[in-house]
C-alpha atoms as a PDB file:
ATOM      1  CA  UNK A   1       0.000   0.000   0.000  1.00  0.00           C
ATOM      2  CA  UNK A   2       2.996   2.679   0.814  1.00  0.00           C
ATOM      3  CA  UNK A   3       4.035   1.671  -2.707  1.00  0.00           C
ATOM      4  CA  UNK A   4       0.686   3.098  -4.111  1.00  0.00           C
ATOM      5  CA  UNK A   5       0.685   6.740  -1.826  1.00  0.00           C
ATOM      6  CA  UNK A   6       3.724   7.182  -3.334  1.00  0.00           C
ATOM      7  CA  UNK A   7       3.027   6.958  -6.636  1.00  0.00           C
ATOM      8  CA  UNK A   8      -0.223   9.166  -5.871  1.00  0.00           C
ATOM      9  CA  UNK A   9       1.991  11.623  -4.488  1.00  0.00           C
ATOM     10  CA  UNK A  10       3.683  12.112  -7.663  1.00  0.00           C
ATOM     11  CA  UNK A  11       0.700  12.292  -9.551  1.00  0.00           C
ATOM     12  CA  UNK A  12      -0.868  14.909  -7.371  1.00  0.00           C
ATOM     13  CA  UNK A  13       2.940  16.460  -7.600  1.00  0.00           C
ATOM     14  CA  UNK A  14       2.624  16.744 -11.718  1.00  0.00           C
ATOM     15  CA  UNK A  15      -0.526  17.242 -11.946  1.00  0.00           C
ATOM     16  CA  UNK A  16      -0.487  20.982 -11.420  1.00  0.00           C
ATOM     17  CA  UNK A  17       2.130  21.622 -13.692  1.00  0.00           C
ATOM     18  CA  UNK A  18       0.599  19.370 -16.450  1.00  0.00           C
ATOM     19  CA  UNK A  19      -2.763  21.090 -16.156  1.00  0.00           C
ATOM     20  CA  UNK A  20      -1.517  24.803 -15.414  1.00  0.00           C
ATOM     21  CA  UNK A  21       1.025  24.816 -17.752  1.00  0.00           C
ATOM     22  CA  UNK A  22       2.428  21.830 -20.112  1.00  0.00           C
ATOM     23  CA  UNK A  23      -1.367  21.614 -21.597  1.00  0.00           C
ATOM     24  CA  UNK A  24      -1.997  25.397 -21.896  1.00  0.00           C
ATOM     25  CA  UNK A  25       1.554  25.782 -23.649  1.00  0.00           C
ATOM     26  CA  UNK A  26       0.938  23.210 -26.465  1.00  0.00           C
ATOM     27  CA  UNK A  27      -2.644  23.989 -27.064  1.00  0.00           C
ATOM     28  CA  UNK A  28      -1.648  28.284 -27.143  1.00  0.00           C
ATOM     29  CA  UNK A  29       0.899  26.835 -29.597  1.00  0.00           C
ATOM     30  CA  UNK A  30      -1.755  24.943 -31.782  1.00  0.00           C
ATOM     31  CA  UNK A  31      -4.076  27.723 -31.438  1.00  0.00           C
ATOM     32  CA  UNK A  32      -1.138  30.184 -33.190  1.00  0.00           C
ATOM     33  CA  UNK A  33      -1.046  28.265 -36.212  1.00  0.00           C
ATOM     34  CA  UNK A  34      -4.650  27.814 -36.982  1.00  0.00           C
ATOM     35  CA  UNK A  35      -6.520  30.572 -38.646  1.00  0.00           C
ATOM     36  CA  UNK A  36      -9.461  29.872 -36.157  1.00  0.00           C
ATOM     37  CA  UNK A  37      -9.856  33.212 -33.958  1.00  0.00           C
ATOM     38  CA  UNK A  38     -12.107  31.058 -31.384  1.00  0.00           C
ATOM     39  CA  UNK A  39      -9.390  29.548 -29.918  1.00  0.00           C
ATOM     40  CA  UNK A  40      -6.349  32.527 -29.930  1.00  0.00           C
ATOM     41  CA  UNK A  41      -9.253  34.510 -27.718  1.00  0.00           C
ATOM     42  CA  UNK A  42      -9.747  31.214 -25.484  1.00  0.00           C
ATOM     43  CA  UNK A  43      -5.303  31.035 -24.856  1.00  0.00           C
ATOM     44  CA  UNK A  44      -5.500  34.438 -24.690  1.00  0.00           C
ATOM     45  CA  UNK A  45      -8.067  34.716 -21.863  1.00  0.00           C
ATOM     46  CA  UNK A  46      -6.699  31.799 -20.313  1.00  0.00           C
ATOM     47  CA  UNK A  47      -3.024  34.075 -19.801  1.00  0.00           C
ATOM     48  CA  UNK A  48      -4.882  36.919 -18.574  1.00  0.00           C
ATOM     49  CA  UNK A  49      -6.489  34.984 -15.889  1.00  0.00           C
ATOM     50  CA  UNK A  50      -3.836  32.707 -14.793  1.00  0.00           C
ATOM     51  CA  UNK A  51      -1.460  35.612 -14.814  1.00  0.00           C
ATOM     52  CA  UNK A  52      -4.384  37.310 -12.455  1.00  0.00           C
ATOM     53  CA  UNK A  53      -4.583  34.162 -10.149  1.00  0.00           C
ATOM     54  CA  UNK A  54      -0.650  33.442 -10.059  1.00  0.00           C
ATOM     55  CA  UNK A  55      -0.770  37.651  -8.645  1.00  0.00           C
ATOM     56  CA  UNK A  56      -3.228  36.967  -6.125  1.00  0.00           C
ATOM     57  CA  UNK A  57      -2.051  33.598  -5.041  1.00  0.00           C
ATOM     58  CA  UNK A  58       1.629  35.792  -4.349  1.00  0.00           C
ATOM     59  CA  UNK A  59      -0.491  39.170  -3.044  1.00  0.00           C
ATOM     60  CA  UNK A  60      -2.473  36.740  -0.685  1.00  0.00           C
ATOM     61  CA  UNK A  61       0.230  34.396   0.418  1.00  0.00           C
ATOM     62  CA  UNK A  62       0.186  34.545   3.925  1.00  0.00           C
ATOM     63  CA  UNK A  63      -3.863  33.778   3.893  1.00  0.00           C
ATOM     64  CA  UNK A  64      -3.629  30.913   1.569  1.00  0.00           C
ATOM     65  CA  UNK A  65      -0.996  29.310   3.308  1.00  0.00           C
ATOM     66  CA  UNK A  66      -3.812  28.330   6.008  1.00  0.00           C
ATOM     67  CA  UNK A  67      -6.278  26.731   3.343  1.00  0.00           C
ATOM     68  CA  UNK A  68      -5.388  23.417   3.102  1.00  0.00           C
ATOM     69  CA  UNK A  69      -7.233  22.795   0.096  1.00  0.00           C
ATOM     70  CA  UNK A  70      -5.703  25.844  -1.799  1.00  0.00           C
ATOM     71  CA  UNK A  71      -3.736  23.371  -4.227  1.00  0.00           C
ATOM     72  CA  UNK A  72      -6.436  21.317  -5.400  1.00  0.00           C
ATOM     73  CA  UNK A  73      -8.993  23.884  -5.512  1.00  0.00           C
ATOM     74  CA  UNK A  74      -6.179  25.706  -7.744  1.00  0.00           C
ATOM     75  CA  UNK A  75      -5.661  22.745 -10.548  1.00  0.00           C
ATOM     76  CA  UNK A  76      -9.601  22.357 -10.312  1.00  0.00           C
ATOM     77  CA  UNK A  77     -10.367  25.801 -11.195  1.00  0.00           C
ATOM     78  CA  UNK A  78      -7.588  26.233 -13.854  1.00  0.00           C
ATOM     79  CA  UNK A  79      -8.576  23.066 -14.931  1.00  0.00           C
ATOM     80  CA  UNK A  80     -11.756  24.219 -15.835  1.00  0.00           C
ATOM     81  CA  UNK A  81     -10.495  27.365 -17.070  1.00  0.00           C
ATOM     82  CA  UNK A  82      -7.942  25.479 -19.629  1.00  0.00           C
ATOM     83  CA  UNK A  83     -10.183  22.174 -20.874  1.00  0.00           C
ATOM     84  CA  UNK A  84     -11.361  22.744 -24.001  1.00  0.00           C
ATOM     85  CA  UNK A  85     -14.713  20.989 -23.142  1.00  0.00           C
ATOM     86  CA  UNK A  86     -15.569  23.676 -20.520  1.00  0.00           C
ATOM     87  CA  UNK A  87     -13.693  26.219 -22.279  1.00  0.00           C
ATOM     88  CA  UNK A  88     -14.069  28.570 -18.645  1.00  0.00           C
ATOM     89  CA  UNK A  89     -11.358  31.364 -19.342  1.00  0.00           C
ATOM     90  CA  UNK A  90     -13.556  32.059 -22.528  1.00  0.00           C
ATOM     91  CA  UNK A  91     -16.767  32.101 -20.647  1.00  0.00           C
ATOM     92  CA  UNK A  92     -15.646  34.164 -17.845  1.00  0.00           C
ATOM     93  CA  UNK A  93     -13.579  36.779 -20.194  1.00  0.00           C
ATOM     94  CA  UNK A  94     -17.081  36.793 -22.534  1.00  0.00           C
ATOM     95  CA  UNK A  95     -19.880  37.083 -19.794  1.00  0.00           C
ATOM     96  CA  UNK A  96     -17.940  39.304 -17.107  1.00  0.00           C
ATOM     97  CA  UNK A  97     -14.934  40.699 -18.651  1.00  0.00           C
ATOM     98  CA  UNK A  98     -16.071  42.235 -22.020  1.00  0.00           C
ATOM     99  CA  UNK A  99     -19.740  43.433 -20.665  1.00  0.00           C
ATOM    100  CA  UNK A 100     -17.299  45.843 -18.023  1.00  0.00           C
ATOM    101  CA  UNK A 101     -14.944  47.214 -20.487  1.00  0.00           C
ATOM    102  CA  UNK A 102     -18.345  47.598 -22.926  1.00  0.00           C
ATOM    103  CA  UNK A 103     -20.204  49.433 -19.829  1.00  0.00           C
ATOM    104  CA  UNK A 104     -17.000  51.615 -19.536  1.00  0.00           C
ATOM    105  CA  UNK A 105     -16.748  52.388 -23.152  1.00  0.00           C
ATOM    106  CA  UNK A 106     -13.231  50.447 -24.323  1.00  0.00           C
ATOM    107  CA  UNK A 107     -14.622  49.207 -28.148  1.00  0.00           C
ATOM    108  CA  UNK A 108     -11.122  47.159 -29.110  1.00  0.00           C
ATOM    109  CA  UNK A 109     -10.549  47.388 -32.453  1.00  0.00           C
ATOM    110  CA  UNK A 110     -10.916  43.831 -34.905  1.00  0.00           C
ATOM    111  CA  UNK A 111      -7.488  42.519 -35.936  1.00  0.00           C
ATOM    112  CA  UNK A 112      -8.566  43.268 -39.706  1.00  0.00           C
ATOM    113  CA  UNK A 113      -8.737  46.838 -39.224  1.00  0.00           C
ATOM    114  CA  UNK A 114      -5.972  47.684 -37.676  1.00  0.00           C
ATOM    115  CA  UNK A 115      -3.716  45.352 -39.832  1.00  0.00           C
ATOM    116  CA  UNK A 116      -2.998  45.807 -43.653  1.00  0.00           C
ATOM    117  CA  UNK A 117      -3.369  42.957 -45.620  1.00  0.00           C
ATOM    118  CA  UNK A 118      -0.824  40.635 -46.869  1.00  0.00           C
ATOM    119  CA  UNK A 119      -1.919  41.834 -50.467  1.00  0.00           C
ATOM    120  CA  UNK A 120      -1.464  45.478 -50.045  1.00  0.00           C
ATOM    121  CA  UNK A 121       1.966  44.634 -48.595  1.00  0.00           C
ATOM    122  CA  UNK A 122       3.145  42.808 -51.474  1.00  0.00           C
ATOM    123  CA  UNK A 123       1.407  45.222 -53.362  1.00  0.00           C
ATOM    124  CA  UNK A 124       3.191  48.417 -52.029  1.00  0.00           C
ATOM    125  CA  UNK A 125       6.568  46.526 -52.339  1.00  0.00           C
ATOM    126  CA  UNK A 126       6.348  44.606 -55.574  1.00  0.00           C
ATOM    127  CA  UNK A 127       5.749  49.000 -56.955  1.00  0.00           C
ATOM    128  CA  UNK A 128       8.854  50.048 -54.919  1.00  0.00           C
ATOM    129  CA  UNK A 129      10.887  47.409 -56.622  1.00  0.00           C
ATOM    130  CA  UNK A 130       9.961  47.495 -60.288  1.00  0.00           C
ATOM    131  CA  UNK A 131       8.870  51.476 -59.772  1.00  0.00           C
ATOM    132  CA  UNK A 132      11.317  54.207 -62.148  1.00  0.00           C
ATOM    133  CA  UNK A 133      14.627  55.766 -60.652  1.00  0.00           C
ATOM    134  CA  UNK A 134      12.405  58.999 -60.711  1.00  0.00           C
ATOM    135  CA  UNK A 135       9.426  57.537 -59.229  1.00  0.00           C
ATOM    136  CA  UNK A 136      11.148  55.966 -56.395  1.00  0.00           C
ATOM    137  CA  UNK A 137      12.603  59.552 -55.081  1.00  0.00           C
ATOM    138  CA  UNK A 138       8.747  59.895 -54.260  1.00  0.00           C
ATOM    139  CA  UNK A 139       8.886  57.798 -51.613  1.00  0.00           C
END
């Protein structure tokens, strides 16, 4: 039986770290390379609010130090926060997040407004490099 503990102990030891960061990591990766915006905002609002609890967890160290549930309750709620089947840090940035910075007036601007496109780029510097001698003194 002291064989098994043991080996829980280590699971309960990696299990944080798996959940709060290892999982997070490879999915924000994934999330980069896909053109679906769905998931960048779901990594994205997963950062913000693990950045927020990893703050408050330092900020209210001496309190939580006396909870001795604080761990699990952590990996449970950033748990639910990362798994794509709950999808939480999406939830919470949609439903609390974004109605407060609405109800204060902050309107972000859409990625595709703010960025050129890849065809007026190539556009602008294909004319720059086959533009005259006298034409390119313009610029």
């Amino acid at each position: 039986m002291g064989h098994f503990w043991e080996f829980l102990t280590y699971v309960h030891s990696l299990s944080g770290p798996c959940v709060m960061l290892l999982y997070p990591l490879y999915a924000s990766v994934q999330a980069i390379e896909t053109a679906n915006k769905l998931d960048d905002e779901q990594w994205l609002a997963y950062w913000i609010f693990y950045s927020f609890l990893t703050l408050l967890e330092m900020v209210a160290e001496p309190i939580i130090k006396w909870i001795p549930i604080w761990y699990e309750v952590k990996v449970l709620l950033v748990a639910w926060l990362a798994l794509p089947q709950f999808r939480g840090a999406a939830f919470i940035y949609d439903k609390f997040v974004r109605e407060q910075l609405r109800k204060h007036g902050f309107e972000g601007k859409s990625a595709s407004s703010s960025m050129p496109s890849p065809s007026k780029k190539k556009n602008k510097f294909i004319s720059l490099v086959t533009s005259k001698k006298g034409e390119q003194e313009a610029y």
